[in-house]
Protein backbone atom coordinates (compact mmCIF):
# COMPACT_ATOMS: atom_id res chain seq x y z
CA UNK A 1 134.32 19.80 24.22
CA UNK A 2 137.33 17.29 24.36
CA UNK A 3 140.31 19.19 26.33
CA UNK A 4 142.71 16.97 24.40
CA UNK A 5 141.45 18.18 21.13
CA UNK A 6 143.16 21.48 19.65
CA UNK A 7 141.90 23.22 16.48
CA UNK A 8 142.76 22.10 13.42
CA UNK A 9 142.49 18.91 11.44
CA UNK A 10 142.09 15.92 13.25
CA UNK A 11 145.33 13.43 13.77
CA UNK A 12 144.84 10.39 14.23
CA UNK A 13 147.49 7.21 15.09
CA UNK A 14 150.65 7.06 12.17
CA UNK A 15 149.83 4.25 10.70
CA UNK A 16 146.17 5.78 9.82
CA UNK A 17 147.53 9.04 8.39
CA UNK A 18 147.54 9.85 4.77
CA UNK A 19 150.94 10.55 3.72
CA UNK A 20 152.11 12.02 -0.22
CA UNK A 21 154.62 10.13 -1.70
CA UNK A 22 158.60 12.73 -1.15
CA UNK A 23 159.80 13.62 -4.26
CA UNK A 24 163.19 12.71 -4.32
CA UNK A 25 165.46 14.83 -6.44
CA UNK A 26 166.97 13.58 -9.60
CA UNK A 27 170.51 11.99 -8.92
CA UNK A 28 172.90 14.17 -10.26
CA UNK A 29 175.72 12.51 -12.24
CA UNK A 30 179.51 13.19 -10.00
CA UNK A 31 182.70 14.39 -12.71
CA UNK A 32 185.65 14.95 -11.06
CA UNK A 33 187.77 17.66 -12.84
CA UNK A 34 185.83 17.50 -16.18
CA UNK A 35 187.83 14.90 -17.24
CA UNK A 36 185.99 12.64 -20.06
CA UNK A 37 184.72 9.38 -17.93
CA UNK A 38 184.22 10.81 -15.10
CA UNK A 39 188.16 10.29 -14.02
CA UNK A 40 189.90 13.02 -12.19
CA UNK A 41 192.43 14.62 -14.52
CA UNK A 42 195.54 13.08 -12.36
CA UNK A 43 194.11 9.55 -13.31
CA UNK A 44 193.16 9.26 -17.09
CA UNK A 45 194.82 6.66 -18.57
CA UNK A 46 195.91 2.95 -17.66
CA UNK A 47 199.55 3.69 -16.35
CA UNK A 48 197.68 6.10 -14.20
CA UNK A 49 195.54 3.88 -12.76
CA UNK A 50 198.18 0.93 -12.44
CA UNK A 51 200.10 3.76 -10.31
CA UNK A 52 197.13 4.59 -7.89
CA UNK A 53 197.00 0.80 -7.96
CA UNK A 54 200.59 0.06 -6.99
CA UNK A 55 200.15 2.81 -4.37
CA UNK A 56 197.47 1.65 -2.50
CA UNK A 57 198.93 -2.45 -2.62
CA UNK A 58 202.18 -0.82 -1.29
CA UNK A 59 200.45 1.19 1.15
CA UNK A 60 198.48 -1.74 2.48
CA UNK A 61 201.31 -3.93 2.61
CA UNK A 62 203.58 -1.12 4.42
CA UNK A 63 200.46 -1.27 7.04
CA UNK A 64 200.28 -4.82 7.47
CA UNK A 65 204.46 -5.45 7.67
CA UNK A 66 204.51 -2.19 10.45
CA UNK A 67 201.66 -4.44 12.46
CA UNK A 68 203.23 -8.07 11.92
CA UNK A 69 206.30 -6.16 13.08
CA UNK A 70 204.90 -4.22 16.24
CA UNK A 71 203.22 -7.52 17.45
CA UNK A 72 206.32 -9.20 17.24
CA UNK A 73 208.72 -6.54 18.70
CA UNK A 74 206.10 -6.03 21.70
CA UNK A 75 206.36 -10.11 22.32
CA UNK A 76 210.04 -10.01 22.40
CA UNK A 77 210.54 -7.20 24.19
CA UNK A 78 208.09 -8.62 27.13
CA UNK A 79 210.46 -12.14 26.68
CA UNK A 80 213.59 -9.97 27.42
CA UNK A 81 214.65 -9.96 31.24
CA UNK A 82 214.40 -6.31 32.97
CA UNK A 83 217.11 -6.85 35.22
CA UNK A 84 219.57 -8.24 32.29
CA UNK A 85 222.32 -7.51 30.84
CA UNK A 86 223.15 -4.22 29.01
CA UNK A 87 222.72 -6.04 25.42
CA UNK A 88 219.43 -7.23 26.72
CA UNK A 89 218.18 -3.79 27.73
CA UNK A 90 219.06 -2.25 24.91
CA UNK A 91 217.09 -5.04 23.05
CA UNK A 92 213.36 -4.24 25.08
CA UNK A 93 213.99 -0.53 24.90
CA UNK A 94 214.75 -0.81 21.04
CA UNK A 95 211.59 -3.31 20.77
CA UNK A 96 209.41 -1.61 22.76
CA UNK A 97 209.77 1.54 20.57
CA UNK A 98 209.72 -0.52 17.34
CA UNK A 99 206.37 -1.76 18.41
CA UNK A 100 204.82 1.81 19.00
CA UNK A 101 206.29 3.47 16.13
CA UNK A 102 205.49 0.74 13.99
CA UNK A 103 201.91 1.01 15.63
CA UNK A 104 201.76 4.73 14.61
CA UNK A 105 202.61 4.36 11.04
CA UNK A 106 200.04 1.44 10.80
CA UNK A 107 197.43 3.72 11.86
CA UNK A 108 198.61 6.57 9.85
CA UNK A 109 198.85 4.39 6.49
CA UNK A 110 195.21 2.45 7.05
CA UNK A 111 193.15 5.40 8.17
CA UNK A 112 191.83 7.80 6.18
CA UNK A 113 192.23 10.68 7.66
CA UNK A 114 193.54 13.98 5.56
CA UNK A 115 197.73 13.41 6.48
CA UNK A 116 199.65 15.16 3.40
CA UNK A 117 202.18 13.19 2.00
CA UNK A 118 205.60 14.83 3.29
CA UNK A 119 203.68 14.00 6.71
CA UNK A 120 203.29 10.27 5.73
CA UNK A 121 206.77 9.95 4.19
CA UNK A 122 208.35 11.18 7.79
CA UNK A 123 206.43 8.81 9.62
CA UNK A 124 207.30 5.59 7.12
CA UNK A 125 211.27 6.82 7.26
CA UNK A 126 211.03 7.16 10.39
CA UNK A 127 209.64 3.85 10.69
CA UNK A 128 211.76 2.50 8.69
CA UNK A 129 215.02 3.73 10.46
CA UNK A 130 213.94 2.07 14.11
CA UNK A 131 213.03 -1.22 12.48
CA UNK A 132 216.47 -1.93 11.36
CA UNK A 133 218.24 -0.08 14.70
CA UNK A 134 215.69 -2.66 15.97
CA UNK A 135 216.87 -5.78 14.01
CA UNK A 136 220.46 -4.99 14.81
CA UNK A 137 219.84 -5.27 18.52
CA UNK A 138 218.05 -8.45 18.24
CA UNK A 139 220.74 -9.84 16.19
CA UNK A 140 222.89 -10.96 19.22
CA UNK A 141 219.87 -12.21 21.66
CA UNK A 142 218.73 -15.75 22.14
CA UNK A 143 215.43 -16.75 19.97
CA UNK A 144 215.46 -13.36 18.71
CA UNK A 145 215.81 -13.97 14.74
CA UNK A 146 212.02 -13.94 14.10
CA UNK A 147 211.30 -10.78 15.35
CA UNK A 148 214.78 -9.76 13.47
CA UNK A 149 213.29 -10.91 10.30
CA UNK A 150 210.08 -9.21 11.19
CA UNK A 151 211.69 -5.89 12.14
CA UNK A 152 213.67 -6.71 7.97
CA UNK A 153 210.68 -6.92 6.62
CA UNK A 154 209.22 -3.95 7.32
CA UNK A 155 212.12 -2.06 6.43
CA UNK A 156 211.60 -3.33 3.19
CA UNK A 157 208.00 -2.87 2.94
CA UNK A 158 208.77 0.91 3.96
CA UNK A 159 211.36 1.07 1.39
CA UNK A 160 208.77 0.04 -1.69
CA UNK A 161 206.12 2.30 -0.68
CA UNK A 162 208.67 5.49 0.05
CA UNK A 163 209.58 4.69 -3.81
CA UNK A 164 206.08 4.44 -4.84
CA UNK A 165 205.58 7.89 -3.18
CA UNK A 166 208.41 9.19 -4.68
């Protein structure tokens, strides 16, 4: 008797095995809220859709302003002297939080993780708020007025999308 051998039927290597084809289950067709087309009840007709649309473009654009704007706060805040003046500190403190708040909201607005919306609206005022404290102290340093403009323009990118989610 072979000790490897156990009772039952004999196995031999995958690839010579028999298998039966799975039965898969029929697909069964998603509705979201019973609404005719499949379309959740919020989002029904074109001005719906054109809304979820202008949300999402504002959304993305808030995002991609907040991470222009961090990248360039972060660079002119490392530019600034340490040991300066107190116009000049004021400037890499004010940049250096510009750059991780407007890091934050850039994750909060592209990832899609369950934040509710009063949530999201605190974080893009908020945002908001620092950029232009931000631009204003960068106003009266040298070679500063790009990351001004930057810190502008994400103010203004907040502003469009805290309309849209108004």
């Amino acid at each position: 008797m072979n000790p490897r051998r156990t009772t039952g039927p004999a196995r031999g290597p995958p690839h010579t095995r028999r298998s039966r084809p799975r039965r898969r289950p029929a697909p069964v067709p998603v509705r979201f809220g019973g609404a005719p087309g499949g379309n959740p009840e919020e989002v029904t007709s074109t001005t719906s859709q054109q809304e979820l649309f202008r949300f999402l473009e504002d959304r993305f654009a808030c995002a991609q302003a907040c991470a222009t704007c961090g990248r360039s706060c972060a660079l002119r805040a490392s530019l600034v002297d340490p040991d300066g003046n107190e116009d000049q500190e004021l400037a890499r403190r004010k940049g250096i939080m510009c750059a991780e708040v407007c890091d934050a909201t850039c994750r909060v607005l592209s990832e899609q993780n369950q934040v509710d919306e009063e949530a999201i609206r605190v974080q893009v005022e908020w945002c908001r708020q620092v950029c232009l404290e931000t631009a204003h102290a960068f106003d009266g340093q040298p070679d500063a007025e790009e990351s001004a403009e930057a810190c502008r323009a994400c103010a203004r990118a907040c502003d469009t999308f805290l309309t849209t989610l108004r």
